[in-house]
N, C-alpha and C. Protein backbone atom coordinates (compact mmCIF):
# COMPACT_ATOMS: atom_id res chain seq x y z
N UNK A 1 153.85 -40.67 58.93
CA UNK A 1 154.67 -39.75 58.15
C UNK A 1 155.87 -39.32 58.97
N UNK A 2 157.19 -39.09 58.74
CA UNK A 2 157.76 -38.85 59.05
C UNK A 2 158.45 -37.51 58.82
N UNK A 3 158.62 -36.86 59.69
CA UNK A 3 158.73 -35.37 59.64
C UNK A 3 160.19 -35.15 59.97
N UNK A 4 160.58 -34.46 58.80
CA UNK A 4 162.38 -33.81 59.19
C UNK A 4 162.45 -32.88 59.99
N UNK A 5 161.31 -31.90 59.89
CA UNK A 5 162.28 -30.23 60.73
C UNK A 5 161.12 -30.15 61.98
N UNK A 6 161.27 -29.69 63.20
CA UNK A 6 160.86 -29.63 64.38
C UNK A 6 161.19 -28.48 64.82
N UNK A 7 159.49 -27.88 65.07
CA UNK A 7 159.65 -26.62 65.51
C UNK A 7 159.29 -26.08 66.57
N UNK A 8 160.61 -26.17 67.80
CA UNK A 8 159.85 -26.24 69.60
C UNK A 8 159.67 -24.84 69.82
N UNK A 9 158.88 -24.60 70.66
CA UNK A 9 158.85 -23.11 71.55
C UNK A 9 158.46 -23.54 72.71
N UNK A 10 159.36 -22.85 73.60
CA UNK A 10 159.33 -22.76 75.15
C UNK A 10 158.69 -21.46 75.50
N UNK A 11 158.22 -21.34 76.46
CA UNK A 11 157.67 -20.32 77.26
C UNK A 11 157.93 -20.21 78.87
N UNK A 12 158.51 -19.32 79.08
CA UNK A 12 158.67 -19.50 80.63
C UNK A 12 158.03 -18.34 81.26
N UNK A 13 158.09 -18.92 82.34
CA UNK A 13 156.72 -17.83 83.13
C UNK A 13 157.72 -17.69 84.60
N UNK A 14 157.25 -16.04 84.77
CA UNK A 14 158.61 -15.76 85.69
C UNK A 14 157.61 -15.23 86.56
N UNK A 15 156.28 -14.96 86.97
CA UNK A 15 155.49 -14.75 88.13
C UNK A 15 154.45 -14.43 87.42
N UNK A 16 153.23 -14.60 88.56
CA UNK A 16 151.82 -14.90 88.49
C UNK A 16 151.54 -13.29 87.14
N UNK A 17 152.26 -12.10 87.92
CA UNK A 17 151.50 -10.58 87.34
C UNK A 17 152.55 -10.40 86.46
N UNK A 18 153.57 -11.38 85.66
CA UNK A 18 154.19 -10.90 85.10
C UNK A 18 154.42 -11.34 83.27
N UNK A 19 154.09 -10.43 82.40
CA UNK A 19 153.91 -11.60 81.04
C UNK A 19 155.02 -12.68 81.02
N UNK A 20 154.76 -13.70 80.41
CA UNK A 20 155.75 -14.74 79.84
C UNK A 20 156.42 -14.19 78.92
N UNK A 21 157.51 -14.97 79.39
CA UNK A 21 158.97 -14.46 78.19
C UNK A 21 158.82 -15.51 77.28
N UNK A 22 158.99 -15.29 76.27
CA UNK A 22 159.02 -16.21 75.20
C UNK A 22 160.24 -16.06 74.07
N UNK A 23 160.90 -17.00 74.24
CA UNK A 23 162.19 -17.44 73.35
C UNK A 23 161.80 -17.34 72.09
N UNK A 24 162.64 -17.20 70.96
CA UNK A 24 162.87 -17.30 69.78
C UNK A 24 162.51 -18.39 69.30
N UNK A 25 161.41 -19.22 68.06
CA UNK A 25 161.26 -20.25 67.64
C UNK A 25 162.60 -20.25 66.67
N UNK A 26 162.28 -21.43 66.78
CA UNK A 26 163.69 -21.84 66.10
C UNK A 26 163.50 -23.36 65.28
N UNK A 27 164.07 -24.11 64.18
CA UNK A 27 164.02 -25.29 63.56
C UNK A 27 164.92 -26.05 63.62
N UNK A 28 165.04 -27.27 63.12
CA UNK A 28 166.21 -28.19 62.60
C UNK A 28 165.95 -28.83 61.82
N UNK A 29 166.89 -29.23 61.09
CA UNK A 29 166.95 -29.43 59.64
C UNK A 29 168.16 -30.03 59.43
N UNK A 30 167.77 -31.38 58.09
CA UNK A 30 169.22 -31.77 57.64
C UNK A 30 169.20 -30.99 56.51
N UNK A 31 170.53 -29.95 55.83
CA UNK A 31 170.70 -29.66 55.12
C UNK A 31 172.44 -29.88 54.14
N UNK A 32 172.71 -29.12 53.19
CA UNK A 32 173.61 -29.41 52.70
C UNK A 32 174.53 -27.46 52.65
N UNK A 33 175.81 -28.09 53.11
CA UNK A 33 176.23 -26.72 53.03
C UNK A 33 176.84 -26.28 51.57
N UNK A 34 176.73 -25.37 51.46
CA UNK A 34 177.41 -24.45 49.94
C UNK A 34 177.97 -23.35 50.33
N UNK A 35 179.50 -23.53 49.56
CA UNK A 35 180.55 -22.42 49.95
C UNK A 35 180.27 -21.60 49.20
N UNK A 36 180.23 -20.20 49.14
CA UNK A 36 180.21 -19.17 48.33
C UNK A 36 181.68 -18.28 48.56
N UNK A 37 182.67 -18.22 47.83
CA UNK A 37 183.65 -18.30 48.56
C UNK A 37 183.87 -18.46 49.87
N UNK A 38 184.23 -17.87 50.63
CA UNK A 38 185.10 -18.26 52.32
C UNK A 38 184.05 -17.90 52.98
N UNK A 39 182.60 -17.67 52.43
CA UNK A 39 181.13 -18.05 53.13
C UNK A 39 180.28 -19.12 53.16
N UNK A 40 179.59 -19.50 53.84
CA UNK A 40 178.86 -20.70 54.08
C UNK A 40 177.30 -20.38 53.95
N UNK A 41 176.94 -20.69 52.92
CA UNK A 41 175.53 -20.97 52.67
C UNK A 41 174.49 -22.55 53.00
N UNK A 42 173.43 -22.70 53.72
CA UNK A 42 172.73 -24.06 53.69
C UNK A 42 172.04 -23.95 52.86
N UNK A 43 171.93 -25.32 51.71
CA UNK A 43 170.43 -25.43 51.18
C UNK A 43 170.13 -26.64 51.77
N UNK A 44 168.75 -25.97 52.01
CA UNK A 44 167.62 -27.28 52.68
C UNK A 44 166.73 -28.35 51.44
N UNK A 45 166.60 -29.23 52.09
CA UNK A 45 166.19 -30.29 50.84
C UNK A 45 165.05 -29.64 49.55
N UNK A 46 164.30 -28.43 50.45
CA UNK A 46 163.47 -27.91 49.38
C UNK A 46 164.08 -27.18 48.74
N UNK A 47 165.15 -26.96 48.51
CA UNK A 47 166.07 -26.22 47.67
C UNK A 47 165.99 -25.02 48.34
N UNK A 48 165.47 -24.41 49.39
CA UNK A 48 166.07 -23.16 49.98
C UNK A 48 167.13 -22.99 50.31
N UNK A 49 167.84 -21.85 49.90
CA UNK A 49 168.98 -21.57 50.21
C UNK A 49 169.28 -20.18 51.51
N UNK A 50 169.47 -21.07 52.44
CA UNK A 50 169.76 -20.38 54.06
C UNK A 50 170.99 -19.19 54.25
N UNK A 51 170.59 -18.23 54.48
CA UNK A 51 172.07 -17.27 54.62
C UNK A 51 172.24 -16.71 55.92
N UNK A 52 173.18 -17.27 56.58
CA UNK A 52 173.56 -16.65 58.00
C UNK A 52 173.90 -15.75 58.22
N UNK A 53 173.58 -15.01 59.61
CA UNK A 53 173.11 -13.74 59.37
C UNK A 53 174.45 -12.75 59.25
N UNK A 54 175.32 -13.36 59.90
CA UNK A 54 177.12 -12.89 59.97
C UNK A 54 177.98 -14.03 58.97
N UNK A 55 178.64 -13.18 57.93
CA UNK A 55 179.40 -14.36 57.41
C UNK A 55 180.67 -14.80 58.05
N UNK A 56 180.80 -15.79 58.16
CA UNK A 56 182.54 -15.92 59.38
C UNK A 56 183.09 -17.05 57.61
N UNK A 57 184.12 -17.12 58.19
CA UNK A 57 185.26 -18.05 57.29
C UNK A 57 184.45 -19.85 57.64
N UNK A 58 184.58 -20.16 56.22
CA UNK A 58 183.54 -21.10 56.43
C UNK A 58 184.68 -22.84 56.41
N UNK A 59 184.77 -23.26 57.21
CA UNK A 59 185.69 -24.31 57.55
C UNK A 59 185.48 -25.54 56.85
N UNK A 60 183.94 -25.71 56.61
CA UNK A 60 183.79 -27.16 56.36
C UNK A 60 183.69 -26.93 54.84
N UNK A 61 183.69 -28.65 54.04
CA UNK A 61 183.62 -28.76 52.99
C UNK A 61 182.49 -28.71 52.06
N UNK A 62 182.74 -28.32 50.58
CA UNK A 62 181.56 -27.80 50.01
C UNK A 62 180.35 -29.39 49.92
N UNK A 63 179.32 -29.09 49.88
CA UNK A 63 178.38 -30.13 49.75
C UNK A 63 178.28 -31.44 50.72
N UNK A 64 179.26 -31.05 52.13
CA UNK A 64 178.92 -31.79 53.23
C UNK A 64 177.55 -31.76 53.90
N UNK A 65 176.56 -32.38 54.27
CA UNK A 65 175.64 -32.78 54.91
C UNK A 65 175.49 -32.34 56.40
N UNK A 66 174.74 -31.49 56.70
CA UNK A 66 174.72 -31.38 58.34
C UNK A 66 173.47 -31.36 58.80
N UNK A 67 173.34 -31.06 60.16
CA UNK A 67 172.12 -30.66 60.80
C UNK A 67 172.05 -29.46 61.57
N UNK A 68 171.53 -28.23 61.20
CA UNK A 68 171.07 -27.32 61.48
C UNK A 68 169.85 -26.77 62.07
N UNK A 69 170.61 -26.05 63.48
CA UNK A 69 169.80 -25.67 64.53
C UNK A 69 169.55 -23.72 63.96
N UNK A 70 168.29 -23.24 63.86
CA UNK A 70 168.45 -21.80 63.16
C UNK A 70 166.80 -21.21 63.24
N UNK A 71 167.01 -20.06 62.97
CA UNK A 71 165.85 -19.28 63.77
C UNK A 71 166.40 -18.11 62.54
N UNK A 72 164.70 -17.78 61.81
CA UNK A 72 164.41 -16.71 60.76
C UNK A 72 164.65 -15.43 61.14
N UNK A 73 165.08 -14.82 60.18
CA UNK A 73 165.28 -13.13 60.51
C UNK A 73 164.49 -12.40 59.84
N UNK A 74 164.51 -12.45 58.54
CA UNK A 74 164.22 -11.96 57.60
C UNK A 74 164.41 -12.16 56.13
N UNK A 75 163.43 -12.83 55.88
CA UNK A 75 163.82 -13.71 54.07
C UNK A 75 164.49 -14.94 54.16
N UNK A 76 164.83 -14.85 53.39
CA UNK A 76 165.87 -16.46 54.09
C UNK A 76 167.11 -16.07 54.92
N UNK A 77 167.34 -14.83 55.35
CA UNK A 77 168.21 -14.61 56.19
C UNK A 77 168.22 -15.38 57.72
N UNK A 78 169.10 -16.26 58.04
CA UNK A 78 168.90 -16.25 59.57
C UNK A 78 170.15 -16.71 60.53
N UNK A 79 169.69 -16.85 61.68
CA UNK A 79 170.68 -17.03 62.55
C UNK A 79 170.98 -18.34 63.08
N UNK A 80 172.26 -18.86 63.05
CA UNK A 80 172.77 -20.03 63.53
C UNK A 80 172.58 -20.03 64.94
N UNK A 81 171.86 -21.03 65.31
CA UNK A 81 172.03 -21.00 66.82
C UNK A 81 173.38 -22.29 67.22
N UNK A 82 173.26 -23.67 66.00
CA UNK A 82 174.06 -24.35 66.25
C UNK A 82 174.08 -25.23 64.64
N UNK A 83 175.43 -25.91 64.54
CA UNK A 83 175.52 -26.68 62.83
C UNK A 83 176.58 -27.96 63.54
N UNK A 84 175.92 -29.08 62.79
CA UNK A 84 177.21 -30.04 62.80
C UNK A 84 176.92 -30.93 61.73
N UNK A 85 178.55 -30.98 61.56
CA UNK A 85 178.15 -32.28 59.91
C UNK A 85 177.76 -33.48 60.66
N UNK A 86 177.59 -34.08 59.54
CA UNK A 86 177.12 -35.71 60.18
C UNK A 86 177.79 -36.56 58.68
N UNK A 87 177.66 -37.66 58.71
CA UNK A 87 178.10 -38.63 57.78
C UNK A 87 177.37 -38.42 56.44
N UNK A 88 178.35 -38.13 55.35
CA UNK A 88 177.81 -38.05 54.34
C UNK A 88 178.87 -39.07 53.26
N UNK A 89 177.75 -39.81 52.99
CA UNK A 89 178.49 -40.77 51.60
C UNK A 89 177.76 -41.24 50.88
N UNK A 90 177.82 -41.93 49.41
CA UNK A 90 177.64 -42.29 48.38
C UNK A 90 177.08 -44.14 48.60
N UNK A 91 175.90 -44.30 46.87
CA UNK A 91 176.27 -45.76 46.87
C UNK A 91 176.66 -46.40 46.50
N UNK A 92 177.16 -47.54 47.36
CA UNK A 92 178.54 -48.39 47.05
C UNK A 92 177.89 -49.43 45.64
N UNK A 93 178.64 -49.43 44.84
CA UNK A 93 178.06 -49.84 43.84
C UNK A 93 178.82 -51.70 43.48
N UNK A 94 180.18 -51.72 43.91
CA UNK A 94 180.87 -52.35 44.55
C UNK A 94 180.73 -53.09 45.81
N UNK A 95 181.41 -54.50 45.89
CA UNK A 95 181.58 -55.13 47.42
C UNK A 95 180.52 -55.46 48.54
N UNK A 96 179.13 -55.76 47.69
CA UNK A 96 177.97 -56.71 47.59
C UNK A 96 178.16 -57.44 47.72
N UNK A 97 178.20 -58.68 48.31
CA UNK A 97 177.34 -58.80 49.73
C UNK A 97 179.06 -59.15 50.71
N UNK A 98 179.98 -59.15 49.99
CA UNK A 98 181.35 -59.27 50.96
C UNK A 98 181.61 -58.12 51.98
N UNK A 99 181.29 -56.98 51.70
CA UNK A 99 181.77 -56.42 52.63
C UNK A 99 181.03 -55.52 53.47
N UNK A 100 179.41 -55.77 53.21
CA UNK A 100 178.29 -56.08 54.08
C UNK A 100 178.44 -56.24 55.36
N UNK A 101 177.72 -55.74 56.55
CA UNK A 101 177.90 -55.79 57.61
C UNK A 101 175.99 -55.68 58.06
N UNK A 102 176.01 -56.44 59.08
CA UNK A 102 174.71 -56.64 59.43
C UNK A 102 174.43 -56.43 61.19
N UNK A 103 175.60 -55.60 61.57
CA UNK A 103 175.35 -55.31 62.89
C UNK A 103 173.74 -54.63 63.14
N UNK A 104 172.60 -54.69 64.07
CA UNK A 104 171.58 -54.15 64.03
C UNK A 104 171.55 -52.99 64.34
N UNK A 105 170.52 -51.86 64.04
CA UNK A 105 170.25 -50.35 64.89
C UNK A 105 169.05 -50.24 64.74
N UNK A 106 168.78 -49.63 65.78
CA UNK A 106 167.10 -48.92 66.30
C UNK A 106 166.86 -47.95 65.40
N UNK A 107 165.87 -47.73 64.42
CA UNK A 107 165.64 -46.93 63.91
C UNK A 107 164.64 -45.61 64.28
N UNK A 108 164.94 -44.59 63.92
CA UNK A 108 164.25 -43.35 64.94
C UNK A 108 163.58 -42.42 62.92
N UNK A 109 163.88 -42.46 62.09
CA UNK A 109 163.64 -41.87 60.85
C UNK A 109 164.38 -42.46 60.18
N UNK A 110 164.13 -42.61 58.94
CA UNK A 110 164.56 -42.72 57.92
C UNK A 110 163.54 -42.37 56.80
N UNK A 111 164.43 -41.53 55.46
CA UNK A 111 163.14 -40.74 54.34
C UNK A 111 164.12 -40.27 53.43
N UNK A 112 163.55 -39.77 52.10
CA UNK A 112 164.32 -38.95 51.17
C UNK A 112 164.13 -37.84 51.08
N UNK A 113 165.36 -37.35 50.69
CA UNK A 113 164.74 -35.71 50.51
C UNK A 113 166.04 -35.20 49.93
N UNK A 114 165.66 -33.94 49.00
CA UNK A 114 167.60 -33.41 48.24
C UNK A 114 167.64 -33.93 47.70
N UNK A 115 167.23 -35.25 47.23
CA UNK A 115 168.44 -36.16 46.30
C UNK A 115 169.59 -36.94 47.50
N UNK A 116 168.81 -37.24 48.73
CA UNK A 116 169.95 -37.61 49.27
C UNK A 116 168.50 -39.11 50.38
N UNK A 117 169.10 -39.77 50.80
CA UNK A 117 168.42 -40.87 51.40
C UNK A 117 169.18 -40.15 53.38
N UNK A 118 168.28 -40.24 54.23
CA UNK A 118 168.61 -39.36 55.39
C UNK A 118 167.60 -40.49 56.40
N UNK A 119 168.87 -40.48 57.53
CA UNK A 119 168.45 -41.54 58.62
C UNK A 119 168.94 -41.29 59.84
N UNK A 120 168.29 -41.48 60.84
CA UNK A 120 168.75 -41.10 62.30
C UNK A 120 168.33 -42.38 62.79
N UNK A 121 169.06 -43.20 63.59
CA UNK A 121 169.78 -44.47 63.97
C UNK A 121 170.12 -44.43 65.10
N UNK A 122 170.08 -45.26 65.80
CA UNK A 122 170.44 -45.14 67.35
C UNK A 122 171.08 -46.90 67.45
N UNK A 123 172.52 -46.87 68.08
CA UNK A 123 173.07 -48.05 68.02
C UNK A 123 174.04 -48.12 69.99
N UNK A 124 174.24 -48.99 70.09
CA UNK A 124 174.98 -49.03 71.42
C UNK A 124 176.35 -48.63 70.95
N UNK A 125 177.10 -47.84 71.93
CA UNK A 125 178.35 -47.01 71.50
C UNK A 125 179.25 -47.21 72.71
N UNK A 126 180.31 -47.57 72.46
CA UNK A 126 181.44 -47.32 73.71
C UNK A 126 182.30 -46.46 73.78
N UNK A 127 183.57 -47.07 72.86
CA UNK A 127 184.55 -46.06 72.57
C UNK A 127 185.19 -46.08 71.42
N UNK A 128 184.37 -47.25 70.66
CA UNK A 128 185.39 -47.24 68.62
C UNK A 128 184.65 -46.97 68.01
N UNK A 129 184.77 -46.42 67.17
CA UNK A 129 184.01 -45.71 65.65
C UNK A 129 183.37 -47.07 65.02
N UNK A 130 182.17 -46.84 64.57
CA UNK A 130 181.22 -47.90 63.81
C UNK A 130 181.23 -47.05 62.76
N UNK A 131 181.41 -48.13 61.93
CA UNK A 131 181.14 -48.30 59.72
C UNK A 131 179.89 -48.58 59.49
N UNK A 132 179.56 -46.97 58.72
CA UNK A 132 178.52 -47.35 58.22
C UNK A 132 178.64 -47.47 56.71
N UNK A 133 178.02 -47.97 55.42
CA UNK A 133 177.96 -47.46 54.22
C UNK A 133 176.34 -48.07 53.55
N UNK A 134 176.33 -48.13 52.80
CA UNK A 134 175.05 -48.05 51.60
C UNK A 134 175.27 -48.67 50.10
N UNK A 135 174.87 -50.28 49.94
CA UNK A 135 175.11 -51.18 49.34
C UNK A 135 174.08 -51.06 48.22
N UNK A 136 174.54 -51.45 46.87
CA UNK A 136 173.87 -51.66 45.85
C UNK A 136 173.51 -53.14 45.80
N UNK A 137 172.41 -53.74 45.76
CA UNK A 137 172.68 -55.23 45.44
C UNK A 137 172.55 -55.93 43.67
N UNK A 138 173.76 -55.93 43.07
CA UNK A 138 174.15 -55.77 41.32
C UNK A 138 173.20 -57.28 41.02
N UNK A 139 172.87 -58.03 41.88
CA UNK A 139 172.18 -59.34 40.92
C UNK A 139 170.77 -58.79 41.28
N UNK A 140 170.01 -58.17 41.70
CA UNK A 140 168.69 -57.92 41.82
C UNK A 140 168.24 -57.24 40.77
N UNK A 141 167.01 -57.87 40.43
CA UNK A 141 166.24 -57.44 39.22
C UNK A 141 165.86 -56.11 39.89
N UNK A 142 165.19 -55.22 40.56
CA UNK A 142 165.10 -54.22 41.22
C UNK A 142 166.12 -53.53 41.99
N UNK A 143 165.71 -52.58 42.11
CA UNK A 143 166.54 -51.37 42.59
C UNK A 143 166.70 -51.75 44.05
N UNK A 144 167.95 -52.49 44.90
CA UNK A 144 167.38 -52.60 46.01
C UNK A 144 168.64 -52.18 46.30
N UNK A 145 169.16 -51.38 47.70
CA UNK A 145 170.27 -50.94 48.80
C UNK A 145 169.80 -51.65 50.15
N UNK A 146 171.39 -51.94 50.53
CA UNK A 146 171.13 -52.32 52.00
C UNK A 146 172.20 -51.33 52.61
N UNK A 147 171.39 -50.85 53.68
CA UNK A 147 172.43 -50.43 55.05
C UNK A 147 173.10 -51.39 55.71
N UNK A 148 174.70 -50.89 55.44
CA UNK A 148 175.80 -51.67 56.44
C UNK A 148 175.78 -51.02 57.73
N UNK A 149 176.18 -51.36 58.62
CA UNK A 149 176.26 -51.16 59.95
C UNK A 149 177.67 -52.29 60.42
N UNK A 150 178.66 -51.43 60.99
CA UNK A 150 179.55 -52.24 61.66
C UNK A 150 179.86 -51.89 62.76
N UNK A 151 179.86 -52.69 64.41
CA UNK A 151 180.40 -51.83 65.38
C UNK A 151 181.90 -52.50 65.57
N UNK A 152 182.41 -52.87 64.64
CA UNK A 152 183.70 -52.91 64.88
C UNK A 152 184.70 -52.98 65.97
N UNK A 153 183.64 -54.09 66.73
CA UNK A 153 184.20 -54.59 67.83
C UNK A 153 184.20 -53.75 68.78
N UNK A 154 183.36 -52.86 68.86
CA UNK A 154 183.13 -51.41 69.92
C UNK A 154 182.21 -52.54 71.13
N UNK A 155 182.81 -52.01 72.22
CA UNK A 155 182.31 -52.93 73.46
C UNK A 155 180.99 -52.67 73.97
N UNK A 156 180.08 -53.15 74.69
CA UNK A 156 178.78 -52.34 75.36
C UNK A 156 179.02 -51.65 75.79
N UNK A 157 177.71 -50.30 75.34
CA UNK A 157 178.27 -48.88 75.95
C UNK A 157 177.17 -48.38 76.24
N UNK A 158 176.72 -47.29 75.50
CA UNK A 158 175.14 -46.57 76.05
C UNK A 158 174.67 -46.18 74.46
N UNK A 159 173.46 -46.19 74.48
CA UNK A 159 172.65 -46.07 73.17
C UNK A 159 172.78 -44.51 72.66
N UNK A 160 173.66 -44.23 71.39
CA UNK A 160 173.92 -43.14 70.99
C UNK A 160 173.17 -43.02 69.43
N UNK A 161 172.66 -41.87 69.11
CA UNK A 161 171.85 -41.51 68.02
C UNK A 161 173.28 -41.44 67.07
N UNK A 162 172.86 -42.00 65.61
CA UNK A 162 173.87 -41.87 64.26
C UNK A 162 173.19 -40.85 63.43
N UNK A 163 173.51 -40.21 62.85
CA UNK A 163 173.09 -39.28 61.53
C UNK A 163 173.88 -39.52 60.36
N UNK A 164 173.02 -39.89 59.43
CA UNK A 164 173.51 -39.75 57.85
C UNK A 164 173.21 -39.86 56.98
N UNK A 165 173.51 -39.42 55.50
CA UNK A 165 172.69 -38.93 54.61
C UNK A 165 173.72 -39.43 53.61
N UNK A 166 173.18 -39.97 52.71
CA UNK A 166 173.62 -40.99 51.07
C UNK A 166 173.05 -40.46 49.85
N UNK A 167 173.51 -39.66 49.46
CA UNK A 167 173.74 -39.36 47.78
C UNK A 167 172.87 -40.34 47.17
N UNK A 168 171.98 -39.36 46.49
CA UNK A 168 171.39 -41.28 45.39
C UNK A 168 171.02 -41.12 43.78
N UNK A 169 172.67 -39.91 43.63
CA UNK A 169 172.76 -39.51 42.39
C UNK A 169 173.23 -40.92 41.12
N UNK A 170 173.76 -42.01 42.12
CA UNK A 170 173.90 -43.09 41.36
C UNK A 170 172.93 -43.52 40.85
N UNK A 171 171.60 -43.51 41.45
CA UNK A 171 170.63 -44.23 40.54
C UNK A 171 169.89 -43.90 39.44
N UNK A 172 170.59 -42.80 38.93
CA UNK A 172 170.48 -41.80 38.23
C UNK A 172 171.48 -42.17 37.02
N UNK A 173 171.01 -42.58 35.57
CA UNK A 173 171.74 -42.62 34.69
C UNK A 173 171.63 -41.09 33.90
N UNK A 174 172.35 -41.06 32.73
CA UNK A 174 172.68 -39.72 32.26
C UNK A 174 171.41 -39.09 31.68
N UNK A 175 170.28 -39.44 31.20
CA UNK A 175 169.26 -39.35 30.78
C UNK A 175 167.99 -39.94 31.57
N UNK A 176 168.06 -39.96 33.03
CA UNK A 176 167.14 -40.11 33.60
C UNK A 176 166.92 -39.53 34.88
N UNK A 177 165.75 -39.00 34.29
CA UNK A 177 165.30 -37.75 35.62
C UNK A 177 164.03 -37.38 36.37
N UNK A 178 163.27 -39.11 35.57
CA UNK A 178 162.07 -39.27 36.04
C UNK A 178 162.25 -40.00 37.62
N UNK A 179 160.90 -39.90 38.49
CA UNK A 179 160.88 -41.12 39.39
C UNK A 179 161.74 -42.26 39.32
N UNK A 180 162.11 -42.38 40.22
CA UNK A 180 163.16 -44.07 40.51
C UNK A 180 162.39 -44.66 41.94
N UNK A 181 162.13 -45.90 41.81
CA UNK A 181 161.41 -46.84 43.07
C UNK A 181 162.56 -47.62 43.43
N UNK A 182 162.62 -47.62 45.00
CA UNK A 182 164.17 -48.56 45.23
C UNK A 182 163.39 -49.28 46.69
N UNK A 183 164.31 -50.12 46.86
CA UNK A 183 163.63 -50.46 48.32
C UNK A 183 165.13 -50.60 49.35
N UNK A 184 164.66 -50.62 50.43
CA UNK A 184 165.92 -50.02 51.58
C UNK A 184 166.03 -51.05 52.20
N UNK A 185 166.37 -52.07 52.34
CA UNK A 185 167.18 -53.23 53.95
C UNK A 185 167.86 -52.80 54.50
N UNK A 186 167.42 -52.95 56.07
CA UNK A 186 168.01 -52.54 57.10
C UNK A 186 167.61 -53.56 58.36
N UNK A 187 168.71 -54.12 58.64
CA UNK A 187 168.94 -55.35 60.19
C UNK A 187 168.98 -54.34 61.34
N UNK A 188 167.55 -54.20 61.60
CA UNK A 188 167.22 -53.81 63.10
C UNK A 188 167.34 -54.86 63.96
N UNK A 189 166.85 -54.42 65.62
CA UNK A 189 167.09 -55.52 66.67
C UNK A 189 166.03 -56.20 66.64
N UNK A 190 164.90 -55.72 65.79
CA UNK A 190 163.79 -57.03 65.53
C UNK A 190 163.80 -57.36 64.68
N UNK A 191 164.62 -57.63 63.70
CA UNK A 191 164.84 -58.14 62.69
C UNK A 191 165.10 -57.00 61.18
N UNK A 192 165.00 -58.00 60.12
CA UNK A 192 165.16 -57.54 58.74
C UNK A 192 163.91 -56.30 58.65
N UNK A 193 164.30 -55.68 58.26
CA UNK A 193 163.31 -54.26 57.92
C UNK A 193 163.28 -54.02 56.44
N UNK A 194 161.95 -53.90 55.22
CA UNK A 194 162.11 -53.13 54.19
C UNK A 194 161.30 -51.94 53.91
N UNK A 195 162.22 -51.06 53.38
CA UNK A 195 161.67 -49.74 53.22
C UNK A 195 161.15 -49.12 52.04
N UNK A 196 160.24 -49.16 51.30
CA UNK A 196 160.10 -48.95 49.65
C UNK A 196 159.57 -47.15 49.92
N UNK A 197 161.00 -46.72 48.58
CA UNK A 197 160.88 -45.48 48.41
C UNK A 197 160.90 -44.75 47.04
N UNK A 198 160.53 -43.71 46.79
CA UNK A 198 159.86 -43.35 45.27
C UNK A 198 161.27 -41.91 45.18
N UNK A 199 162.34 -42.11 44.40
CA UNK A 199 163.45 -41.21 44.02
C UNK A 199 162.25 -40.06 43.34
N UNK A 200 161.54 -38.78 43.81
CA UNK A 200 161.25 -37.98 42.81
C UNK A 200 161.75 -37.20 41.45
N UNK A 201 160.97 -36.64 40.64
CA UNK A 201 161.54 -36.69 39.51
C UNK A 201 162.44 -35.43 39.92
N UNK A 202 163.65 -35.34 39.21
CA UNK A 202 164.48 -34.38 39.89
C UNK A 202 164.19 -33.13 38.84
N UNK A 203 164.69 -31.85 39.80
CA UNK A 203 164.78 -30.52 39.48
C UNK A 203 165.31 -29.67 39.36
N UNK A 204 166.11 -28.64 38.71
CA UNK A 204 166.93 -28.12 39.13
C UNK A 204 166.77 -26.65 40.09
N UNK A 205 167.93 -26.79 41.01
CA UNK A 205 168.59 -25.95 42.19
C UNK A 205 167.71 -24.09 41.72
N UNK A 206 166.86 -24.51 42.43
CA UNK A 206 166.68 -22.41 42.78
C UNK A 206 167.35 -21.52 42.63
């Protein structure tokens, strides 16, 4: 099973006669941010909606994808310890199998959750930006996506973790809101990988 949110606690011990200090537990989480005007709200894939504990002017864009570092206060109130977006895009419904890319990555998670398909990836990195996107394949009798991967001619470098999260409101016609079964290809360094996953029936927002 693969588990999204991770919940560490440290304890440090500062002498034999003296209690341990113990830090704040704290989580992480991929979530999705929501502007409430020039405030920033997270909802987490279970549809909780996260409220930080100070509102500041909220910079990023509405319904961008991040990963959130945060520790409870009270209710769903809590405190940012740290936020960063990560790659958020759609599936390509278009440009099957041409513009496909089959560079490999180490896979560390991959799962659904939100309504969104969410993967942490680990690829060799130097110094150019790698393309990723999320392929429909239009002649398959089944629901099948492949992950592109491009390192775009990025030279050997050192093995850096990817984050990102794909919308999979496309597989979703206007009147369907039951279960959807899809299966996932992905060119790891040991080869072709498939992933069969069950779209739950969707719900609406808390």
């Amino acid at each position: 099973m693969i588990v999204q949110t991770a919940l560490m606690l440290f304890m440090l011990l500062t002498g034999c006669e003296q209690e341990p200090l113990r830090l704040d537990d704290y989580l992480v989480d991929f979530a999705t941010r929501v502007r409430v005007a020039n405030n920033c709200r997270y909802r987490l894939d279970n549809s909780r909606l996260l409220i930080p504990q100070e509102d500041s002017n909220c910079s990023g864009p509405n319904g961008q994808r991040v990963v959130i570092n945060y520790s409870f206060l009270q209710g769903d109130t809590i405190r940012i310890n740290s936020v960063f977006d990560i790659f958020t895009g759609s599936i390509q419904t278009k440009g099957f199998p041409e513009q496909y890319a089959s560079d490999p990555v180490k896979i560390q998670s991959v799962w659904t959750g939100g309504g969104y398909l969410n993967m942490i990836v680990e690829t060799e990195y130097h110094n150019r930006p790698h393309k990723v996107a999320l392929f429909r394949d239009p002649s398959a009798v089944t629901v099948d996506l492949w992950f592109s991967h491009s390192r775009d001619e990025d030279p050997p470098g050192y093995p850096e973790k990817m984050y990102a999260s794909f919308s999979l409101d496309a597989l979703r016609g206007e009147d369907n809101n039951g279960p959807i079964s899809f299966r996932l290809f992905i060119h790891t360094l040991t080869g072709l990988r498939v992933f069969p996953f069950t779209l739950p029936e969707s719900a609406p927002l808390q």
